[in-house]
C-alpha atoms as a PDB file:
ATOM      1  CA  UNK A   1      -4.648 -29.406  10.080  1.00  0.00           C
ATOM      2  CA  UNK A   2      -6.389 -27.305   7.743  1.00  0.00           C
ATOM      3  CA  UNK A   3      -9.349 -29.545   6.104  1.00  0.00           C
ATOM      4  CA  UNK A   4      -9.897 -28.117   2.606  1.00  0.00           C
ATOM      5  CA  UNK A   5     -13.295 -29.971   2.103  1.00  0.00           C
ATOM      6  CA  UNK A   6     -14.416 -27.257   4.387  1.00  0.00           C
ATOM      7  CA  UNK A   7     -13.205 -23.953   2.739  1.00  0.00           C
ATOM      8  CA  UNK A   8     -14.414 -23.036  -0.812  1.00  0.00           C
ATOM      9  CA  UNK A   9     -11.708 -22.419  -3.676  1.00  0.00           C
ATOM     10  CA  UNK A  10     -11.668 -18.926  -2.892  1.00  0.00           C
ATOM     11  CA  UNK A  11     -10.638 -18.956   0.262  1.00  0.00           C
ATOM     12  CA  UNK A  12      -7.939 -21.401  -0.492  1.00  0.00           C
ATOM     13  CA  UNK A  13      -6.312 -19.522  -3.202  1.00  0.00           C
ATOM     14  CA  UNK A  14      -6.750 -16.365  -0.540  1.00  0.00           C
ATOM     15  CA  UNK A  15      -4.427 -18.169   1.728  1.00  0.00           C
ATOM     16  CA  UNK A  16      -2.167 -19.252  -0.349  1.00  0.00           C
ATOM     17  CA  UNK A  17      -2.029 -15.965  -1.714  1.00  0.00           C
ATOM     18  CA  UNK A  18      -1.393 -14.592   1.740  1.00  0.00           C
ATOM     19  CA  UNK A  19       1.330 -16.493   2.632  1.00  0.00           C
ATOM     20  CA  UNK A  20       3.328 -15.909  -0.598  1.00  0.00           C
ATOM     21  CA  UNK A  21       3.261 -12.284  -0.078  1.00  0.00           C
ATOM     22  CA  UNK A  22       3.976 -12.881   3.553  1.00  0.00           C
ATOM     23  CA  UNK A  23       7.169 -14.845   2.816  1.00  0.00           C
ATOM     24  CA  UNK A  24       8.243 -12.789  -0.080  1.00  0.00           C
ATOM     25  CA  UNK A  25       7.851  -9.699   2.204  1.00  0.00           C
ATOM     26  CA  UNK A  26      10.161 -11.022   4.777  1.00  0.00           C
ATOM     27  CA  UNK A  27      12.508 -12.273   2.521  1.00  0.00           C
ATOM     28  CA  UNK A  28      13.072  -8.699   0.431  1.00  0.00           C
ATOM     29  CA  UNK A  29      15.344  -8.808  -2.681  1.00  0.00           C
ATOM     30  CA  UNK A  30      15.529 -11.445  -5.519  1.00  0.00           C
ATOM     31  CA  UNK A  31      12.882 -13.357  -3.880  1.00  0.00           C
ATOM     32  CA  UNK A  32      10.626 -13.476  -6.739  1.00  0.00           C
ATOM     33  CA  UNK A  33      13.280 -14.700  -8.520  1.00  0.00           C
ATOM     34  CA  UNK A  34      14.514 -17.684  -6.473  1.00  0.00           C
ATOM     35  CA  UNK A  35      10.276 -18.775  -5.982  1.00  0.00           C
ATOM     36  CA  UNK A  36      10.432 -18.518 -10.032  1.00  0.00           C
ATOM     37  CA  UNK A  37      13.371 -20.764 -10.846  1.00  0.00           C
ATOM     38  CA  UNK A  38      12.815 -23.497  -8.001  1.00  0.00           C
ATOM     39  CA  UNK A  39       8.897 -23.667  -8.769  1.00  0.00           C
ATOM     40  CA  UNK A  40       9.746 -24.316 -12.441  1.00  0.00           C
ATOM     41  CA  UNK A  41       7.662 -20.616 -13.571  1.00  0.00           C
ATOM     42  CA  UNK A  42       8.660 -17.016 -14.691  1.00  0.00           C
ATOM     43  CA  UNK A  43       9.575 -14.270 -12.114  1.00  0.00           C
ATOM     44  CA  UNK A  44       7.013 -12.264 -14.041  1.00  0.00           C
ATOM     45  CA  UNK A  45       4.697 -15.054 -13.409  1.00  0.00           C
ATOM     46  CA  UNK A  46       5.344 -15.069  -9.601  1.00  0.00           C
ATOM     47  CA  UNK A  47       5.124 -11.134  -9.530  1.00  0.00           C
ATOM     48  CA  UNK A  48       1.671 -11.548 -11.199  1.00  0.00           C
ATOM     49  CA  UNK A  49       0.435 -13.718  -8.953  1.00  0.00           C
ATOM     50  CA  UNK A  50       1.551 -11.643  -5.576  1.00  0.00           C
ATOM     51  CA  UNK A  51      -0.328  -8.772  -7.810  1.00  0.00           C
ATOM     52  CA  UNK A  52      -3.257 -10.497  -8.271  1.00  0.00           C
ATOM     53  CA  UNK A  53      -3.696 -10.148 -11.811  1.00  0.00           C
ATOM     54  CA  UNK A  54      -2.647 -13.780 -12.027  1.00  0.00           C
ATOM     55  CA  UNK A  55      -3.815 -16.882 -10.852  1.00  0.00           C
ATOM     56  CA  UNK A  56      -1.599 -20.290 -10.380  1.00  0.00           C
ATOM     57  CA  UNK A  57      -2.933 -23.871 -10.742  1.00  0.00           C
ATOM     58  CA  UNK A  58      -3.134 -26.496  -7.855  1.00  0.00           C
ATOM     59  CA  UNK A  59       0.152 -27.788  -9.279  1.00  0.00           C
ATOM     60  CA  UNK A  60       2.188 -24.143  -9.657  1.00  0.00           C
ATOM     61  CA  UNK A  61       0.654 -23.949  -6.193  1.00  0.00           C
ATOM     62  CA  UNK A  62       2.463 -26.659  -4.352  1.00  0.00           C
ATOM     63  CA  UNK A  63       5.675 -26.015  -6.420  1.00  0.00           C
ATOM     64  CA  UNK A  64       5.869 -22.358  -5.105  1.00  0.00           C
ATOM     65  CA  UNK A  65       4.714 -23.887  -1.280  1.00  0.00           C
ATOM     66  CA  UNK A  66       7.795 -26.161  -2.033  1.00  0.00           C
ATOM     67  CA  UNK A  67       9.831 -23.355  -3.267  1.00  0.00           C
ATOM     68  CA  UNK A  68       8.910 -21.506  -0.039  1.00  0.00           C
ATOM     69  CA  UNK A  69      10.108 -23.498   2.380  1.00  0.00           C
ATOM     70  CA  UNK A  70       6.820 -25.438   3.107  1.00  0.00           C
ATOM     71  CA  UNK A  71       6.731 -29.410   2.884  1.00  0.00           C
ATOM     72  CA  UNK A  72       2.682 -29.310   1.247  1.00  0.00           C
ATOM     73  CA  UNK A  73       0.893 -27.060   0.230  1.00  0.00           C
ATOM     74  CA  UNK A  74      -1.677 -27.781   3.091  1.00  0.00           C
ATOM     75  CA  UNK A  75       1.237 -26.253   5.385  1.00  0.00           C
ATOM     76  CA  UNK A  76       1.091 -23.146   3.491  1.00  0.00           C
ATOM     77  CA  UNK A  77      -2.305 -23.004   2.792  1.00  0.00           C
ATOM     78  CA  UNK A  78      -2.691 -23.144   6.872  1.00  0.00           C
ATOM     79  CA  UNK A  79       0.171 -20.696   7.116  1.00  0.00           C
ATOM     80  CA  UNK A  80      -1.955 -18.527   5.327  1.00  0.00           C
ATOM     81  CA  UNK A  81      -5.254 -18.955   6.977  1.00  0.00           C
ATOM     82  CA  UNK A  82      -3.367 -18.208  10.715  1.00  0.00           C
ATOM     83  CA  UNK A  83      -2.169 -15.019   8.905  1.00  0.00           C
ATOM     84  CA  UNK A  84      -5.540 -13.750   7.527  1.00  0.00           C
ATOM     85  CA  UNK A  85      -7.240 -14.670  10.819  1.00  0.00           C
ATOM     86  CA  UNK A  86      -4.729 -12.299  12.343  1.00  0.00           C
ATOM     87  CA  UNK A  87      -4.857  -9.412  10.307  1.00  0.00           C
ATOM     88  CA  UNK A  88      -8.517  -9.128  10.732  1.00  0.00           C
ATOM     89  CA  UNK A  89      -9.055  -9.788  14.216  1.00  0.00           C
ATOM     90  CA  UNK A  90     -10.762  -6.875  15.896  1.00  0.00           C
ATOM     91  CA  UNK A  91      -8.647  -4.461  18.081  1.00  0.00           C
ATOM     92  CA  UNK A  92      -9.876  -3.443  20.803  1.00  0.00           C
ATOM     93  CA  UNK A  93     -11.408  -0.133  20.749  1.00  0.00           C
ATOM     94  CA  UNK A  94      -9.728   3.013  22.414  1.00  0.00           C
ATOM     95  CA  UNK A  95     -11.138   6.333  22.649  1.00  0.00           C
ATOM     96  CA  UNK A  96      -9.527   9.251  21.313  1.00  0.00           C
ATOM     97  CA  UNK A  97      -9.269  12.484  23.539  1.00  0.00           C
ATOM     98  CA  UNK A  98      -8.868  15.716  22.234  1.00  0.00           C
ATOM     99  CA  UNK A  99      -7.758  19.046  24.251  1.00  0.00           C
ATOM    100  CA  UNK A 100     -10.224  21.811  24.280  1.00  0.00           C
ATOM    101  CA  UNK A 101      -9.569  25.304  26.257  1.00  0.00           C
ATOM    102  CA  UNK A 102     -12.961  25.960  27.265  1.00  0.00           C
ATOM    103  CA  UNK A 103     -16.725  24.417  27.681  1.00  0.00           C
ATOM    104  CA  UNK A 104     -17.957  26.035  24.759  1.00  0.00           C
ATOM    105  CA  UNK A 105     -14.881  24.258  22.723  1.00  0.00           C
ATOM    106  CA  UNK A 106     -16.032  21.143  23.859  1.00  0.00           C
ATOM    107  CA  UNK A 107     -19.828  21.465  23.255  1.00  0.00           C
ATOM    108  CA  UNK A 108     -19.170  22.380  19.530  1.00  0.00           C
ATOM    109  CA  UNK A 109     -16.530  19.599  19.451  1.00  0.00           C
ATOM    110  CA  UNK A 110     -18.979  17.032  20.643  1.00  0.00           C
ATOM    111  CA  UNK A 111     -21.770  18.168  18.243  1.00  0.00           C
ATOM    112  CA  UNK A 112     -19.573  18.091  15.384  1.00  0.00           C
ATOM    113  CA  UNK A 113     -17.715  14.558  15.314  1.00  0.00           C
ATOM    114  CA  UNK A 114     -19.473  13.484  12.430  1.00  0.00           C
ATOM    115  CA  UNK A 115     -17.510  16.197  10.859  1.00  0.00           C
ATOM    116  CA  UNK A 116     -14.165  14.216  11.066  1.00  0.00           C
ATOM    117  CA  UNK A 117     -12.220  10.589  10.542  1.00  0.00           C
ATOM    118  CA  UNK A 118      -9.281   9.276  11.934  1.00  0.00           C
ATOM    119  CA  UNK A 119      -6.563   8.053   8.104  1.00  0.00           C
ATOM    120  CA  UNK A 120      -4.086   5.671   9.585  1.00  0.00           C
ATOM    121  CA  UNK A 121      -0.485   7.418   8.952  1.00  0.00           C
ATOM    122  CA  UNK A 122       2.681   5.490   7.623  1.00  0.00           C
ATOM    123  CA  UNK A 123       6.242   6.594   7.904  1.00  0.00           C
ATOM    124  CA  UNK A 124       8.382   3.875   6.648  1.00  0.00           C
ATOM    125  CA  UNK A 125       7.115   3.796   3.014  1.00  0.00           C
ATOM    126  CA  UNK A 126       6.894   0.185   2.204  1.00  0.00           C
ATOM    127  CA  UNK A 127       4.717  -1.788  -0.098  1.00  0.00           C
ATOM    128  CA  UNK A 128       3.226  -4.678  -1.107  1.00  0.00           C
ATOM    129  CA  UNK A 129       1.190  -6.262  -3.729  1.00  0.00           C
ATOM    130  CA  UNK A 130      -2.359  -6.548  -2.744  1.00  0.00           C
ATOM    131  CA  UNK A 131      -5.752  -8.226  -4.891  1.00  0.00           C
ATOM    132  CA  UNK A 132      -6.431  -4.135  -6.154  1.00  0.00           C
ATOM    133  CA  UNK A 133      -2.797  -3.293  -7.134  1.00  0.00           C
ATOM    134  CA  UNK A 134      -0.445  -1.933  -4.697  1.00  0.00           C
ATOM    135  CA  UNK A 135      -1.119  -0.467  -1.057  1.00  0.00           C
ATOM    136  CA  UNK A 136       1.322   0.130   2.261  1.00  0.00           C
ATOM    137  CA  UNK A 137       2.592  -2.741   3.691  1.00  0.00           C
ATOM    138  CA  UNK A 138      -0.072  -4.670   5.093  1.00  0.00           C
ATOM    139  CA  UNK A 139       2.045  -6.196   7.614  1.00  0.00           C
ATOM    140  CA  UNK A 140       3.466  -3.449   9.004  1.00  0.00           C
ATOM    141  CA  UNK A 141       1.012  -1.344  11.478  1.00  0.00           C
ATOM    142  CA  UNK A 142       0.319   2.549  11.013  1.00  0.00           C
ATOM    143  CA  UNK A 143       2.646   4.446  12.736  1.00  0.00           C
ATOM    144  CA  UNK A 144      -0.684   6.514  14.139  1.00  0.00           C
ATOM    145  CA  UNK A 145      -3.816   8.141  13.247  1.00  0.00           C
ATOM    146  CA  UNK A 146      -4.434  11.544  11.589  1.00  0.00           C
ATOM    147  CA  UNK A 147      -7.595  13.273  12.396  1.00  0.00           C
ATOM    148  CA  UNK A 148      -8.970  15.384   9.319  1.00  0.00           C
ATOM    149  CA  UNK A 149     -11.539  17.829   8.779  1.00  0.00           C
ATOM    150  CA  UNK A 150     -13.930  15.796   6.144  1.00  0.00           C
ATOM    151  CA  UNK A 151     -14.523  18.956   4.377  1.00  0.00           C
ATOM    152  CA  UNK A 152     -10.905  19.428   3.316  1.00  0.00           C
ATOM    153  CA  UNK A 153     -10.889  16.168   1.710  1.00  0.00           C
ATOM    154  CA  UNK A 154     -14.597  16.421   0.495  1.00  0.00           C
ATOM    155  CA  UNK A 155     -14.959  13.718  -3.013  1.00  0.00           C
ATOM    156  CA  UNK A 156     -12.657  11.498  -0.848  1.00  0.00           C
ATOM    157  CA  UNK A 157     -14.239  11.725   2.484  1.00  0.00           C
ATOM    158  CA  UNK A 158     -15.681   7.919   2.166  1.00  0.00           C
ATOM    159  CA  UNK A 159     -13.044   6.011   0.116  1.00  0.00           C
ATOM    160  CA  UNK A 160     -10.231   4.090   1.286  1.00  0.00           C
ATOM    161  CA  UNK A 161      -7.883   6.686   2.473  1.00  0.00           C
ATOM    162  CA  UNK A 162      -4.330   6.705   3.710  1.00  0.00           C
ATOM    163  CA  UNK A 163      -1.672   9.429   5.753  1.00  0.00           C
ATOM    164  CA  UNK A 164       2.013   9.264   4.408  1.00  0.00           C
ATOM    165  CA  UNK A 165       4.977  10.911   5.889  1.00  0.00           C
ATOM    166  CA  UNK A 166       6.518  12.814   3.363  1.00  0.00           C
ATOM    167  CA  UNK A 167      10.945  11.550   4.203  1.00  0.00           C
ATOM    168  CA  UNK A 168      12.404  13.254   1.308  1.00  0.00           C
ATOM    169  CA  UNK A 169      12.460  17.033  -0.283  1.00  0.00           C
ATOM    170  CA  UNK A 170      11.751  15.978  -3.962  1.00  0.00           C
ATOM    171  CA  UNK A 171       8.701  17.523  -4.496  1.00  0.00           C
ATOM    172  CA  UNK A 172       9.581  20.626  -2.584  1.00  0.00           C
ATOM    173  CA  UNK A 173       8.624  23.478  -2.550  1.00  0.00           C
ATOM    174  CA  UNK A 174       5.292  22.109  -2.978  1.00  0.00           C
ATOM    175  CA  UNK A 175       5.616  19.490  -0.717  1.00  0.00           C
ATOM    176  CA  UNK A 176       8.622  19.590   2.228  1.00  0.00           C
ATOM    177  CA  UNK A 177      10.395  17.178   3.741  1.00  0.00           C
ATOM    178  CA  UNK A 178       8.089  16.267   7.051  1.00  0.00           C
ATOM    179  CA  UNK A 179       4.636  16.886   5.187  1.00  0.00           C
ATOM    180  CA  UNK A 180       1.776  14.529   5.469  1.00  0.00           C
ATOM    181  CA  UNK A 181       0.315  13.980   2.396  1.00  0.00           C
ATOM    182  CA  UNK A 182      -3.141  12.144   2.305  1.00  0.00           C
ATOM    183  CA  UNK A 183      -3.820   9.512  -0.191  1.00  0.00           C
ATOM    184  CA  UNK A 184      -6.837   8.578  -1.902  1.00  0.00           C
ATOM    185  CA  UNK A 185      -6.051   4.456  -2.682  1.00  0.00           C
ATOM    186  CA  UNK A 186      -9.516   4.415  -4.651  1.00  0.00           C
ATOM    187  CA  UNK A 187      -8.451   6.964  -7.175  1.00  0.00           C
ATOM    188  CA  UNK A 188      -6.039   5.566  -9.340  1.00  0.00           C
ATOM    189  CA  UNK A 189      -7.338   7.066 -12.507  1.00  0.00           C
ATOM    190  CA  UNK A 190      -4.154   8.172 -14.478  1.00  0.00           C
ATOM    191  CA  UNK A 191      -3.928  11.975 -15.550  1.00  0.00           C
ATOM    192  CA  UNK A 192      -1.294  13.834 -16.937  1.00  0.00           C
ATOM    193  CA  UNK A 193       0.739  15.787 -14.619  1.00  0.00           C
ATOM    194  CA  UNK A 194      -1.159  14.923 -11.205  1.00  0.00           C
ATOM    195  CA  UNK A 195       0.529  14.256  -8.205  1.00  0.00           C
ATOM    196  CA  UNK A 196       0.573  10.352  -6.967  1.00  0.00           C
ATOM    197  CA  UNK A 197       1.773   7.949  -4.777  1.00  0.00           C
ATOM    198  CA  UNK A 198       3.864   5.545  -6.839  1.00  0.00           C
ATOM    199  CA  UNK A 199       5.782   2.954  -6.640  1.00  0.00           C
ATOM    200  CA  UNK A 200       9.697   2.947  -6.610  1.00  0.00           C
ATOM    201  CA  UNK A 201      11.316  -0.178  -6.314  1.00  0.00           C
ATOM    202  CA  UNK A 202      14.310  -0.011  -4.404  1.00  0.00           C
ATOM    203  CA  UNK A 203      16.775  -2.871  -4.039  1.00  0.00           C
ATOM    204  CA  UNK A 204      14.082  -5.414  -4.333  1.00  0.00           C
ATOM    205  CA  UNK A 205      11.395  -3.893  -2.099  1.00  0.00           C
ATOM    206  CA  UNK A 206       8.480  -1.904  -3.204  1.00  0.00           C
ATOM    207  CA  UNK A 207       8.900   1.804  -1.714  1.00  0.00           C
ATOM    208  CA  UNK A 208       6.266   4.432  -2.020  1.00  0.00           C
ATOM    209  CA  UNK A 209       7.604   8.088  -3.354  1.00  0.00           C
ATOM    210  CA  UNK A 210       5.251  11.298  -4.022  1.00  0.00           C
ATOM    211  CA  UNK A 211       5.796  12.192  -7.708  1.00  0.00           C
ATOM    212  CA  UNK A 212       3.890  14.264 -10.561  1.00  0.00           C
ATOM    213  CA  UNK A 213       3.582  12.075 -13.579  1.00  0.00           C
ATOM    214  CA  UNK A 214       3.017  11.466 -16.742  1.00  0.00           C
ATOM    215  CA  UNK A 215       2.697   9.185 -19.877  1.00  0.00           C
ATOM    216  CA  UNK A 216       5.893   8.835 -21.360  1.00  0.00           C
ATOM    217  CA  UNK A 217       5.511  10.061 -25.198  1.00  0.00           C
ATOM    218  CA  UNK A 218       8.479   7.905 -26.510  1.00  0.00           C
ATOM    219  CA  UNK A 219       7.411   4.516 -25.284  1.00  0.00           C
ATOM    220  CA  UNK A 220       5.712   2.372 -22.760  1.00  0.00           C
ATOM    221  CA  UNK A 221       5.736   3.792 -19.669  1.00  0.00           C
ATOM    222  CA  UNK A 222       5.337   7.106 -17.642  1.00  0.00           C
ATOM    223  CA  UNK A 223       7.548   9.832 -16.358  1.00  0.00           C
ATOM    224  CA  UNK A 224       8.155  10.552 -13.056  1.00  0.00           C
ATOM    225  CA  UNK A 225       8.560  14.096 -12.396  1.00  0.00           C
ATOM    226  CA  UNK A 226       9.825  16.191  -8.824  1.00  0.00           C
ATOM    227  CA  UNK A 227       8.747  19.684  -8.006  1.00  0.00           C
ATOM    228  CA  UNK A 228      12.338  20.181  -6.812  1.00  0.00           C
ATOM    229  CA  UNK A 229      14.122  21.005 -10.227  1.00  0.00           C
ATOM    230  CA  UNK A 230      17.418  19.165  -8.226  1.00  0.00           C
ATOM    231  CA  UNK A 231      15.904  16.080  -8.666  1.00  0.00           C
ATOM    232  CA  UNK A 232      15.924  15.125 -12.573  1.00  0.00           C
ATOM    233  CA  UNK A 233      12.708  13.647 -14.370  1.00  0.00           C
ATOM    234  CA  UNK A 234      12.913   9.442 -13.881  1.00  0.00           C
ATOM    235  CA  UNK A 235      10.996   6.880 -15.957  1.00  0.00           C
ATOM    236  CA  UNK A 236       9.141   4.075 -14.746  1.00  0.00           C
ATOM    237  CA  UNK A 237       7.707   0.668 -16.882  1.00  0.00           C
ATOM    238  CA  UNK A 238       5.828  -0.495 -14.516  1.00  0.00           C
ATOM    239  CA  UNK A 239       2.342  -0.935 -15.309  1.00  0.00           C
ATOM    240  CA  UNK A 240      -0.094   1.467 -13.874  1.00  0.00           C
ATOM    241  CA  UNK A 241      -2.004  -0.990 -11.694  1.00  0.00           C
ATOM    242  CA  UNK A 242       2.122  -1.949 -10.398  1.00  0.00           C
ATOM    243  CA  UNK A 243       2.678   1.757 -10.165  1.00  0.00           C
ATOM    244  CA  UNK A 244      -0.177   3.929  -8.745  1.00  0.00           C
ATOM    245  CA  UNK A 245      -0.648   3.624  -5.344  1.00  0.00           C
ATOM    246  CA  UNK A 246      -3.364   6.756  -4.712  1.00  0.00           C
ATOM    247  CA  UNK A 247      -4.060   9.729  -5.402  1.00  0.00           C
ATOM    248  CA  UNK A 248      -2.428  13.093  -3.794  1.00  0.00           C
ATOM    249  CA  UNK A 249      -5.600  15.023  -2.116  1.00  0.00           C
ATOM    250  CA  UNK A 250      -4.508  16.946   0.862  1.00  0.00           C
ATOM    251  CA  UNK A 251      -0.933  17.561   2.737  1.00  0.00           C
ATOM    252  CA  UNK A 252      -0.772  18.806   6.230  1.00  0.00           C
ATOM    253  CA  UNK A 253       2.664  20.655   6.291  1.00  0.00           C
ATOM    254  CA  UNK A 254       4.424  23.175   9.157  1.00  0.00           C
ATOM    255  CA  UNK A 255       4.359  27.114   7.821  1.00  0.00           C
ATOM    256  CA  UNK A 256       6.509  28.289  10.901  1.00  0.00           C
ATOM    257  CA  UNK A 257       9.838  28.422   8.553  1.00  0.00           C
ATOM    258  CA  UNK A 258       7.904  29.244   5.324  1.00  0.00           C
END
C-alpha cells in the first residue's frame, strides 16, 4: 500500500505520470483518445500531460487511473512507483573488452580510455513522451552500446547522447540505410535546414525518422525534408518540443560499397 503522507507532491504526480505513459505505451493507437473521453478531458489534454507540459488535478488524476483500468488512484500511483523503482535500479556492472593485435596496442589503449564513452544504440525507433519532450522509448532497452572517439563528437561529448540505427534510405546518399547516426537529445535548438531526429507518428505510436527540416513559410509548422529526392518533402504540426528529438552530430556508416 503506497502511504502518500510519506512521499511529497512531486513524487506523486511522478508516478502517476509514469504509469500513464506506461499504459498508454502498451496499449499503442487511439489510446489517448479512449483515456480522454472516459476521464471526462480532451485528448490534447491527455497528450499534454504524457508530454509534460501539462499538469492534471487530484480529481483529473483519479478519473484517468479509472479510465486506465485502475480501481484508485493509490493503485496507480503504486503502479507507478514499482515502475520508477525499476527503471533506475542499478545494473550490474560488466566490463567491456576490446581486441588489440599487439602490447603496444594495448598500452596506448589503456592510457587513453578517458578518450572514449560507450552511447546506448536503438534499432526499433520508438518513442515516448518524457518531462523534456520526446526521447526513445524508455521502456524498451538499447539494443547495445557504441563506443566513440570523444573527439569526433567534441561540443557533445558530455550531454545526453544517443546511437540510432538508421532502417530506411530517405536521407541517402548522405545517410544509408544501416548507418548509425548519433544524437545529441540536449540540442534541440531549431535551425533551418539541419538534420534531426524527429518525430513521425505512425498509426498511433511515436516513431523516430532522420530528416532535414525546416520552418514551414505558409503556416504553423515545419517541413520535413529527405536527402533522397525519391522521397517528397512532408509537413509536420507538431510542436517543436513534440517534434525534435536531438540533434544529428555524427553517423558511423560502411564505405566498402561506396
Amino acid at each position: 500500500m503506497l502511504k502518500k503522507d510519506m512521499e511529497s507532491p512531486i513524487k506523486l504526480y511522478e508516478y502517476f505520470w509514469q504509469a500513464l505513459n506506461d499504459y498508454a505505451s502498451s496499449k499503442g493507437y487511439g489510446v489517448q483518445r479512449n483515456i480522454a473521453v472516459q476521464a471526462g478531458v480532451t485528448e490534447a489534454f491527455i497528450s499534454q500531460i504524457m508530454a509534460g507540459t501539462n499538469k492534471a488535478s487530484a480529481r483529473t488524476q483519479a478519473a484517468i487511473a479509472r479510465a486506465c483500468g485502475f480501481h484508485t488512484l493509490e493503485d496507480m500511483l503504486q503502479a507507478g512507483k514499482s515502475i520508477r523503482i525499476k527503471s533506475t535500479a542499478p545494473e550490474t556492472e560488466h566490463n567491456l573488452i576490446i581486441q588489440v593485435h599487439s602490447q603496444s596496442e594495448k598500452n596506448l589503449l589503456n592510457g587513453s580510455i578517458d578518450d572514449y564513452r560507450g552511447i546506448p544504440l536503438y534499432v526499433s525507433g520508438r518513442l515516448a513522451a518524457g518531462a523534456n519532450g520526446m526521447a526513445f522509448d524508455p521502456y524498451e532497452p538499447p539494443a547495445s552500446m557504441v563506443v566513440i572517439y570523444k573527439p569526433e563528437i567534441q561540443g557533445s561529448a558530455r550531454h545526453n547522447l544517443a546511437a540510432l540505427k538508421v532502417g530506411g534510405d530517405s536521407m541517402a546518399p548522405t545517410i544509408p540505410r544501416g548507418a548509425i547516426v548519433v544524437v545529441d537529445l540536449s540540442d534541440k535548438e531549431q535551425i533551418d535546414g539541419r538534420i534531426f531526429v524527429v518525430n513521425v507518428p505512425d498509426g498511433g505510436i511515436d516513431m523516430a525518422a532522420v530528416k532535414r527540416v525546416r520552418r514551414w513559410e505558409k503556416g504553423m509548422g515545419f517541413v520535413l525534408i529527405s536527402d533522397n529526392a525519391g522521397y517528397p518533402p512532408d509537413i509536420s504540426i507538431l510542436e517543436w518540443h513534440r517534434l525534435c528529438v536531438g540533434r544529428v552530430v555524427w553517423m558511423s556508416k560502411d564505405v566498402r560499397q561506396a
